[in-house]
C-alpha atoms as a PDB file:
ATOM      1  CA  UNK A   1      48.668  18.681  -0.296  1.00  0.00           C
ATOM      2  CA  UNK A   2      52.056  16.889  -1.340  1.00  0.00           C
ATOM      3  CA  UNK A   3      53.665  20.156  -0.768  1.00  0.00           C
ATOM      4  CA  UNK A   4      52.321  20.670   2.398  1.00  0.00           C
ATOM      5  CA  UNK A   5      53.637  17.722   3.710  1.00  0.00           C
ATOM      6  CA  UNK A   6      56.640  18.181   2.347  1.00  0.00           C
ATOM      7  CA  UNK A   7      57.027  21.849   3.890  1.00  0.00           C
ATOM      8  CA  UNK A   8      56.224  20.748   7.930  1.00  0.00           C
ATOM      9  CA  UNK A   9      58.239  17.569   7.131  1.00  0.00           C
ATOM     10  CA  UNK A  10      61.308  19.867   6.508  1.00  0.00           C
ATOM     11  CA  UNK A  11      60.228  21.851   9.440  1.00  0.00           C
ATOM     12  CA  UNK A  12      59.942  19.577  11.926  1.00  0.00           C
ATOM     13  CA  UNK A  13      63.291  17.192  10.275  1.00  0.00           C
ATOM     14  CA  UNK A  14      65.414  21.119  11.413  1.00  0.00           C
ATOM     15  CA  UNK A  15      63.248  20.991  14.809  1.00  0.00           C
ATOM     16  CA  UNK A  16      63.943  17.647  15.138  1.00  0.00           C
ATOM     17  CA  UNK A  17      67.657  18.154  15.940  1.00  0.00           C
ATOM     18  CA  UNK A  18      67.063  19.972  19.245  1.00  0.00           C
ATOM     19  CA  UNK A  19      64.390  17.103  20.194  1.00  0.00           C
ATOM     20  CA  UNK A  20      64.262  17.170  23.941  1.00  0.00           C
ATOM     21  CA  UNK A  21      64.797  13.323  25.929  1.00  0.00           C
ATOM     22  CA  UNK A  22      60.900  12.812  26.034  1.00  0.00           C
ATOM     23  CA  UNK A  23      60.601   8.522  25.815  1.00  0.00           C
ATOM     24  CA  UNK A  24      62.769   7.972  28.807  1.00  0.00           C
ATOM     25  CA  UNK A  25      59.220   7.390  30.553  1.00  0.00           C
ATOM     26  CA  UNK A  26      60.505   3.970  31.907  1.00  0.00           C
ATOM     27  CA  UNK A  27      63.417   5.283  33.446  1.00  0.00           C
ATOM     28  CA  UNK A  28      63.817   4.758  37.447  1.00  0.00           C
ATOM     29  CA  UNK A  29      64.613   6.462  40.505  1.00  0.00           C
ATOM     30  CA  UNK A  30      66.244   3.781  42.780  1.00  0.00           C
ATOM     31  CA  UNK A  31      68.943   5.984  44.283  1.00  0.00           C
ATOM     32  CA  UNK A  32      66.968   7.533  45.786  1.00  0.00           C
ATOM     33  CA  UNK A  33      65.684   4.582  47.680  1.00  0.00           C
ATOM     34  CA  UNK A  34      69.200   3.717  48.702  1.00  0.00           C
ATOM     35  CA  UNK A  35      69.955   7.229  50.035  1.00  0.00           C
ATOM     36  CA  UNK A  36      67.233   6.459  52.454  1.00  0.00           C
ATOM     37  CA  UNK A  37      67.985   3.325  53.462  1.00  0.00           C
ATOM     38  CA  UNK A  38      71.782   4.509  54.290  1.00  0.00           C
ATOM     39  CA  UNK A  39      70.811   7.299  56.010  1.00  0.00           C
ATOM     40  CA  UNK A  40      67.930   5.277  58.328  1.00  0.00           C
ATOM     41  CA  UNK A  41      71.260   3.022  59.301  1.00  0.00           C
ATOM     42  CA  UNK A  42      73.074   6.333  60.303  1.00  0.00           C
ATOM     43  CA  UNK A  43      70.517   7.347  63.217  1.00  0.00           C
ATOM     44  CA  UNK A  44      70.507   3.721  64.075  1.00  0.00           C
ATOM     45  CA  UNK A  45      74.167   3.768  64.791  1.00  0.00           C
ATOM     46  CA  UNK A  46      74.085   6.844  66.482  1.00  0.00           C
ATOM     47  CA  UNK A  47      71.499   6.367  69.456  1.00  0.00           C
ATOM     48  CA  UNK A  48      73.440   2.606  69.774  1.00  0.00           C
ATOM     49  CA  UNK A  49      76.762   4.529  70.587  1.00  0.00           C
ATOM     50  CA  UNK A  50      74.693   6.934  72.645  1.00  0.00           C
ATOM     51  CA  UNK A  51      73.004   3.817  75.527  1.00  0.00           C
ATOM     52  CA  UNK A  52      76.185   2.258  75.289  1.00  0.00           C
ATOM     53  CA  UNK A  53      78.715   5.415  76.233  1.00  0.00           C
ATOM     54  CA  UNK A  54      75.720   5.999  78.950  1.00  0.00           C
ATOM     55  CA  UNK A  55      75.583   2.031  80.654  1.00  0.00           C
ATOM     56  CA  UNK A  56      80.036   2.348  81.359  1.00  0.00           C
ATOM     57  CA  UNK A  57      79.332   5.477  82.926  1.00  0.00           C
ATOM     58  CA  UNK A  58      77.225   3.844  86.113  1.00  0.00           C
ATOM     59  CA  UNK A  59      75.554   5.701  88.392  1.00  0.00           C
ATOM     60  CA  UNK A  60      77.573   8.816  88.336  1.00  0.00           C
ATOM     61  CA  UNK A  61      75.499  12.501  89.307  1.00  0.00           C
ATOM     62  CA  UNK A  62      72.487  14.056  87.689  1.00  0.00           C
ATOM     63  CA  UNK A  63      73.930  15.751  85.000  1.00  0.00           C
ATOM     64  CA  UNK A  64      75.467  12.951  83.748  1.00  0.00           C
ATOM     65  CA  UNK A  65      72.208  11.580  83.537  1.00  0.00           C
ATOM     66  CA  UNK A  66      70.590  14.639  81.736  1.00  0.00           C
ATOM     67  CA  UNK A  67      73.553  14.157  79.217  1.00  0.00           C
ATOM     68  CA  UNK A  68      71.941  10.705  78.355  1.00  0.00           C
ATOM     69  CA  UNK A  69      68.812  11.600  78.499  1.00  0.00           C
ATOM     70  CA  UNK A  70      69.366  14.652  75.639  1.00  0.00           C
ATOM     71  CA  UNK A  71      71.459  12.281  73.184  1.00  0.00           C
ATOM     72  CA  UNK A  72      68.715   9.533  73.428  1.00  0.00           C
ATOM     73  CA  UNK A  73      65.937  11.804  72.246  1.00  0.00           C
ATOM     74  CA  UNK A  74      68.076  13.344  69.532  1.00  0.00           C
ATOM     75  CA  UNK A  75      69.398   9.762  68.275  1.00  0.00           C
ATOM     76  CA  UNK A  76      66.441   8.186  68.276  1.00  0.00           C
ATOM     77  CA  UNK A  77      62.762   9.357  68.958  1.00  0.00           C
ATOM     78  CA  UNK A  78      63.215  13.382  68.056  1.00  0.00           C
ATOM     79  CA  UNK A  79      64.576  12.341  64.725  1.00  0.00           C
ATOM     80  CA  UNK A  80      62.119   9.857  63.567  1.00  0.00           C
ATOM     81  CA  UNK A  81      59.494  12.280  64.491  1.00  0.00           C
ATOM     82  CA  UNK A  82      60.907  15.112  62.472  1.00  0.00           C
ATOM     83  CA  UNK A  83      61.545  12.547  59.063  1.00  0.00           C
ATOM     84  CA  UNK A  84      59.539  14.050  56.069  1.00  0.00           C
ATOM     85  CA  UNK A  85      56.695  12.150  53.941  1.00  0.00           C
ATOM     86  CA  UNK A  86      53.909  12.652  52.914  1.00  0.00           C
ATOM     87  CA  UNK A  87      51.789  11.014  55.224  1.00  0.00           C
ATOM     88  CA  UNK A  88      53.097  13.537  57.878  1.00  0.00           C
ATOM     89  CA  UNK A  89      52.023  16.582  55.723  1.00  0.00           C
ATOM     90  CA  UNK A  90      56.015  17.307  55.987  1.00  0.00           C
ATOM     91  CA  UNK A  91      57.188  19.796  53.599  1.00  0.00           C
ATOM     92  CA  UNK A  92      59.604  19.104  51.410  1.00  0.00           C
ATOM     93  CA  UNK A  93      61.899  20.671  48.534  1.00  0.00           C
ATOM     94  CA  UNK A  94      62.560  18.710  46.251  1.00  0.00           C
ATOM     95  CA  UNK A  95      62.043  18.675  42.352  1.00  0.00           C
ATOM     96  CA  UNK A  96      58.372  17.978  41.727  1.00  0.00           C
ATOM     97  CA  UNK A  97      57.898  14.702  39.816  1.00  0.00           C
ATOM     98  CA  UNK A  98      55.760  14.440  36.418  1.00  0.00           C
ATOM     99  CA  UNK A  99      53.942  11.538  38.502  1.00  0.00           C
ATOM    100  CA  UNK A 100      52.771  14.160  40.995  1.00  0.00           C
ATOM    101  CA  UNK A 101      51.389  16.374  38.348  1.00  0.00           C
ATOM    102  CA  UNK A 102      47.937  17.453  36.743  1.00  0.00           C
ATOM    103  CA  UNK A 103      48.511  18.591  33.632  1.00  0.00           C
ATOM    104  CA  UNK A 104      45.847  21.023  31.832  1.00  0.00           C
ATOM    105  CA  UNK A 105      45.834  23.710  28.875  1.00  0.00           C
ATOM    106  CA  UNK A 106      43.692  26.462  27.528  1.00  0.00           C
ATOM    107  CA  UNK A 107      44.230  29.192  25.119  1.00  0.00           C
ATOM    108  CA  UNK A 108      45.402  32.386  26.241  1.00  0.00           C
ATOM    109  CA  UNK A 109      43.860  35.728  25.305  1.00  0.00           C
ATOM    110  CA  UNK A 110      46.097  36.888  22.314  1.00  0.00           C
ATOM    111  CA  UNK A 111      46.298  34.623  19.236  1.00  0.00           C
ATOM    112  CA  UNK A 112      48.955  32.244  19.052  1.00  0.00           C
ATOM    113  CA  UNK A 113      49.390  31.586  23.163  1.00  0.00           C
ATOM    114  CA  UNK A 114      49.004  28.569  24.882  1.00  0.00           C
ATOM    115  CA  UNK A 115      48.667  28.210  28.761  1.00  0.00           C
ATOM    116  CA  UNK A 116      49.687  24.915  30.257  1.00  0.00           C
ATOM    117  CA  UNK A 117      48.891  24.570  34.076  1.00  0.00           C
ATOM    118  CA  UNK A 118      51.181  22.112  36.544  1.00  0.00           C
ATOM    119  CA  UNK A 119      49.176  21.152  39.468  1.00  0.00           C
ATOM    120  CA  UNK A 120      51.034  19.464  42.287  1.00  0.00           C
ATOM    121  CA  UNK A 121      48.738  16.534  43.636  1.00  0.00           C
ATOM    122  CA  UNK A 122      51.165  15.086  45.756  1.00  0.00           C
ATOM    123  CA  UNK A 123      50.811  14.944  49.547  1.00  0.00           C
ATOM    124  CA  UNK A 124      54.079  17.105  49.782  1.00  0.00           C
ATOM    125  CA  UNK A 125      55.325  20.875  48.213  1.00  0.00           C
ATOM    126  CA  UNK A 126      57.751  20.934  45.901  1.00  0.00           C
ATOM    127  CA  UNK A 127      59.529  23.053  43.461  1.00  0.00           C
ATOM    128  CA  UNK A 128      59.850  24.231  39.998  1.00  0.00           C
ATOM    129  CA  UNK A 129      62.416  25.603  38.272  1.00  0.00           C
ATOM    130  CA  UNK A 130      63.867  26.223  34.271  1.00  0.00           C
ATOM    131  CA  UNK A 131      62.236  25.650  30.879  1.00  0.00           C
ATOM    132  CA  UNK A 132      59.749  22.653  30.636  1.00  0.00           C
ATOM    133  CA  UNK A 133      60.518  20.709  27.461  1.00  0.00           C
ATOM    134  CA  UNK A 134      57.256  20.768  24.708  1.00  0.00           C
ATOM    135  CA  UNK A 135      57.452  18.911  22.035  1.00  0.00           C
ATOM    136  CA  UNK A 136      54.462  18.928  19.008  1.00  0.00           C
ATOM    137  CA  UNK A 137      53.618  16.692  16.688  1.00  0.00           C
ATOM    138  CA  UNK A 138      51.268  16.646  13.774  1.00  0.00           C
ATOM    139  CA  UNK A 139      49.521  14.227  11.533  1.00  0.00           C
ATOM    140  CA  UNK A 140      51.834  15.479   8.825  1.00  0.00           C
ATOM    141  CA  UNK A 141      55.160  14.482   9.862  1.00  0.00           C
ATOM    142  CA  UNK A 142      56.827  11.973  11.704  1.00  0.00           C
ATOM    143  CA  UNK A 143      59.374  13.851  14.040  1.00  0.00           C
ATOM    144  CA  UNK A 144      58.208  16.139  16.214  1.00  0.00           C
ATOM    145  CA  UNK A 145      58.729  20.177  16.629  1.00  0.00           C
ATOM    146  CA  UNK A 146      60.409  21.148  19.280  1.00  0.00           C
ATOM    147  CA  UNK A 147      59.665  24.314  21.266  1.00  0.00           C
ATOM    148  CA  UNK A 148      62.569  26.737  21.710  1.00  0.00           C
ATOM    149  CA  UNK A 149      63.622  28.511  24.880  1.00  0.00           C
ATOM    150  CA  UNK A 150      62.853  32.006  25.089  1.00  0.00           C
ATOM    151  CA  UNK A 151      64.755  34.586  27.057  1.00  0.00           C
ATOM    152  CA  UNK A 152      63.033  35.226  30.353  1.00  0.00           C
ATOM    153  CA  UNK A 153      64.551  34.050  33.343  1.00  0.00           C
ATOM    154  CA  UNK A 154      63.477  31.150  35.326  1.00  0.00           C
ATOM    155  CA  UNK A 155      61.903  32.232  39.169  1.00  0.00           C
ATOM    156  CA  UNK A 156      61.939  29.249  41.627  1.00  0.00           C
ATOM    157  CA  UNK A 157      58.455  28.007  42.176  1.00  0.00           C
ATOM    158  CA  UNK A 158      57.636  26.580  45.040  1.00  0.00           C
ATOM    159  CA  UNK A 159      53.913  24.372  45.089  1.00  0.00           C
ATOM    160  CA  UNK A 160      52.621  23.130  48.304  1.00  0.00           C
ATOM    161  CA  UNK A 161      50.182  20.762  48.049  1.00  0.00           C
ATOM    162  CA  UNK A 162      47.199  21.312  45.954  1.00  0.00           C
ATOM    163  CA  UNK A 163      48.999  24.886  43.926  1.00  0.00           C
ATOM    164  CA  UNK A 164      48.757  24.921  40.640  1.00  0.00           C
ATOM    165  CA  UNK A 165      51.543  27.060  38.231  1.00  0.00           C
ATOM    166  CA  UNK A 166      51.880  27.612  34.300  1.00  0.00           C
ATOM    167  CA  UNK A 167      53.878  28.583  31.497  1.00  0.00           C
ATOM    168  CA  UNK A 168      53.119  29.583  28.609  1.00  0.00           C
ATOM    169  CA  UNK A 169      53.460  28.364  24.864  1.00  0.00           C
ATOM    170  CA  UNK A 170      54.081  31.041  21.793  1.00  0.00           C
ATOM    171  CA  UNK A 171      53.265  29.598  18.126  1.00  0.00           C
ATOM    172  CA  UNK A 172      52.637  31.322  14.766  1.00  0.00           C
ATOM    173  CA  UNK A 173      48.542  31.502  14.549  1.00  0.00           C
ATOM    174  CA  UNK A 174      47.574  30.785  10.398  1.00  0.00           C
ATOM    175  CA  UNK A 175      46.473  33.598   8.999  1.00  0.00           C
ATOM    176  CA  UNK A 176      47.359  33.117   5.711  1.00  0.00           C
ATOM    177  CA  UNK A 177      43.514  31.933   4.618  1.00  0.00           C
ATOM    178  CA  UNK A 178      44.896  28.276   3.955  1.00  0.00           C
ATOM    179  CA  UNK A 179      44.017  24.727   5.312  1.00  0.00           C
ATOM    180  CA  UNK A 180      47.541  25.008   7.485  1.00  0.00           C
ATOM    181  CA  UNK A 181      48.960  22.271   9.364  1.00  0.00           C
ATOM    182  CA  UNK A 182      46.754  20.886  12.884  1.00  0.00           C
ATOM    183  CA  UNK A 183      48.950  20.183  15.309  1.00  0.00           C
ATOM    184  CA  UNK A 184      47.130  16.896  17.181  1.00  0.00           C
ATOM    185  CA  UNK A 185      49.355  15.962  20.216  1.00  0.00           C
ATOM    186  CA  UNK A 186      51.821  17.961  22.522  1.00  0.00           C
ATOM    187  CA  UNK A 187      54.695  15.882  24.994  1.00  0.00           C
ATOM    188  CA  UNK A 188      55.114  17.932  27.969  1.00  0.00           C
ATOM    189  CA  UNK A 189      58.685  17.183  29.729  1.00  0.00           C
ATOM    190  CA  UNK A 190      58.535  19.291  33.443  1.00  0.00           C
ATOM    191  CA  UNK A 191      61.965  20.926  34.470  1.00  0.00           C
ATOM    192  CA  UNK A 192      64.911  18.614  35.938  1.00  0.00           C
ATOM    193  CA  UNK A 193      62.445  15.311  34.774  1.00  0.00           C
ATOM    194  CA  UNK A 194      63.048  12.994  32.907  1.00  0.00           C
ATOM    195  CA  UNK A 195      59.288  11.345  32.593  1.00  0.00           C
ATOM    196  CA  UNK A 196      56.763  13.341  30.286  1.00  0.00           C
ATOM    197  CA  UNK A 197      52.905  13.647  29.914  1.00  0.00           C
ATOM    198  CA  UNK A 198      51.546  13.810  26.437  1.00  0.00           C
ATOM    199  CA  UNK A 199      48.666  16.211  25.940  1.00  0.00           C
ATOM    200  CA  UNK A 200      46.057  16.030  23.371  1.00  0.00           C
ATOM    201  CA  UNK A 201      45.653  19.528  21.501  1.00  0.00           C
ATOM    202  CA  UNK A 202      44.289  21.593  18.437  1.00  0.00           C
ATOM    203  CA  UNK A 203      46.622  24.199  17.122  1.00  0.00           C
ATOM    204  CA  UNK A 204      46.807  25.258  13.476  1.00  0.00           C
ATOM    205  CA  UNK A 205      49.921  26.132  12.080  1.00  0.00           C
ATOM    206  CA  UNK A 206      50.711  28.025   8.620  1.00  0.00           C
ATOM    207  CA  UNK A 207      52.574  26.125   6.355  1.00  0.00           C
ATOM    208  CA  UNK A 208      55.402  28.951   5.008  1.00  0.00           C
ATOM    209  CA  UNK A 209      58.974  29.117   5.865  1.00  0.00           C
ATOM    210  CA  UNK A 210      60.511  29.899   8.929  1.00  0.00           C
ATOM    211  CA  UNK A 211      57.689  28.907  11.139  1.00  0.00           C
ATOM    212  CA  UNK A 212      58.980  26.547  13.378  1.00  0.00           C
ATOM    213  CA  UNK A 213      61.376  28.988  14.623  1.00  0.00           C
ATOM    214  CA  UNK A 214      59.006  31.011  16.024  1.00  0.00           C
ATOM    215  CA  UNK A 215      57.406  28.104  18.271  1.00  0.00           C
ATOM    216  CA  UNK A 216      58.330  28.953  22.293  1.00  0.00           C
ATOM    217  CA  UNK A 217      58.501  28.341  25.272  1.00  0.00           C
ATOM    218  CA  UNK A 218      58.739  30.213  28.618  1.00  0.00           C
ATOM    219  CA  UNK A 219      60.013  29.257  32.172  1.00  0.00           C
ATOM    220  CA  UNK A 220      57.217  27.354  34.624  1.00  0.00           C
ATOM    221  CA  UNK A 221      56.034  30.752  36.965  1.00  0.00           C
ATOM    222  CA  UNK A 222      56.523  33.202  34.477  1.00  0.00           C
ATOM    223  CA  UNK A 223      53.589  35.683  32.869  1.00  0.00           C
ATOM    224  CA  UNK A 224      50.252  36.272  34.941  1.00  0.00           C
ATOM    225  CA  UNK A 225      49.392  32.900  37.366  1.00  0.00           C
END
């Protein structure tokens, strides 16, 4: 058993270089917030400028007054209408956030697969795109495994409200006849995300050299959906 330990602890210690950001979970996104607020000042400004430029005109003809009456509804009442958020059932595309994420897995149909599903459950679409960062960790060592990228390309995948996507998760199945090593937990960082989800799992790993390089991962959209 000491050897055991010893042989994933080396494993995972080589792995453990390429460890993807996964405990930034506290991290937060106020620029966004302030993006809004400037730009919310912006159409403010704009249908101000508009009722002035029309009150120093007086009571010239009609189509001065059809002028005025376009610029008001695009400064003020057109654009508020058209804003996105959820509550409107707008549509929006922007990264989707680990927050607004149900996060499921289940073995695939060859040996040594592992499908993880990404279902948006935000009020909103958004999109997908790159390598998710995964991240396994076992009983037997104290730093994690890291997956490693494979070489498919990475589609754009776009989830409206409600869609679910995968990707999918290649390790080394153990079949050498031995106890192997159980891999217990799994931290799932989403492309462009910062925030992860950790996962409880059950894969069994062979303990013999070489076999964290053959743990990957492929790009959210990719294989059969």
């Amino acid at each position: 058993m000491r050897a055991q330990k010893l042989t994933l602890a080396a494993l995972a210690l080589a792995a453990g270089l390429s460890l993807t950001a996964c405990q930034g979970n506290a991290d937060s996104n106020a620029s966004s917030n302030v993006s809004k607020s400037s730009s919310s000042g912006g159409s403010s400004s704009s249908s101000s400028s508009s009722s002035s430029s029309s009150s120093s005109s007086g009571g010239n003809s009609g189509g001065t007054s059809a002028s005025h009456s376009k610029s008001k509804t695009a400064g003020g009442r057109h654009a508020a209408n058209s804003a996105p958020g959820s509550g409107g059932g707008k549509i929006t595309t922007g990264n989707c956030k680990t927050a607004n994420l149900a996060f499921g897995s289940s073995h695939g149909m060859g040996e040594g697969t592992l499908l993880v599903s990404l279902k948006n459950t935000g009020g909103d679409a958004c999109s997908l795109k790159g390598f998710p960062g995964v991240d396994l960790r076992s009983q037997y060592a104290s730093k994690p495994l890291s997956a490693k990228r494979s070489s498919l390309s990475a589609p754009v995948v776009t989830l409206k409200a409600g869609e679910t996507t995968r990707f999918t998760l290649h390790y080394p199945p153990n079949n050498t006849g031995g106890s192997g090593v159980n891999i217990t937990s799994m931290v799932v960082t989403p492309p462009n995300e910062t925030h992860s989800k950790n996962m409880s799992v059950n894969l069994n790993f062979p303990v013999e050299e070489g076999a964290d390089q053959k743990v990957t991962v492929d790009p959210v959209g990719t294989g059969k959906q």
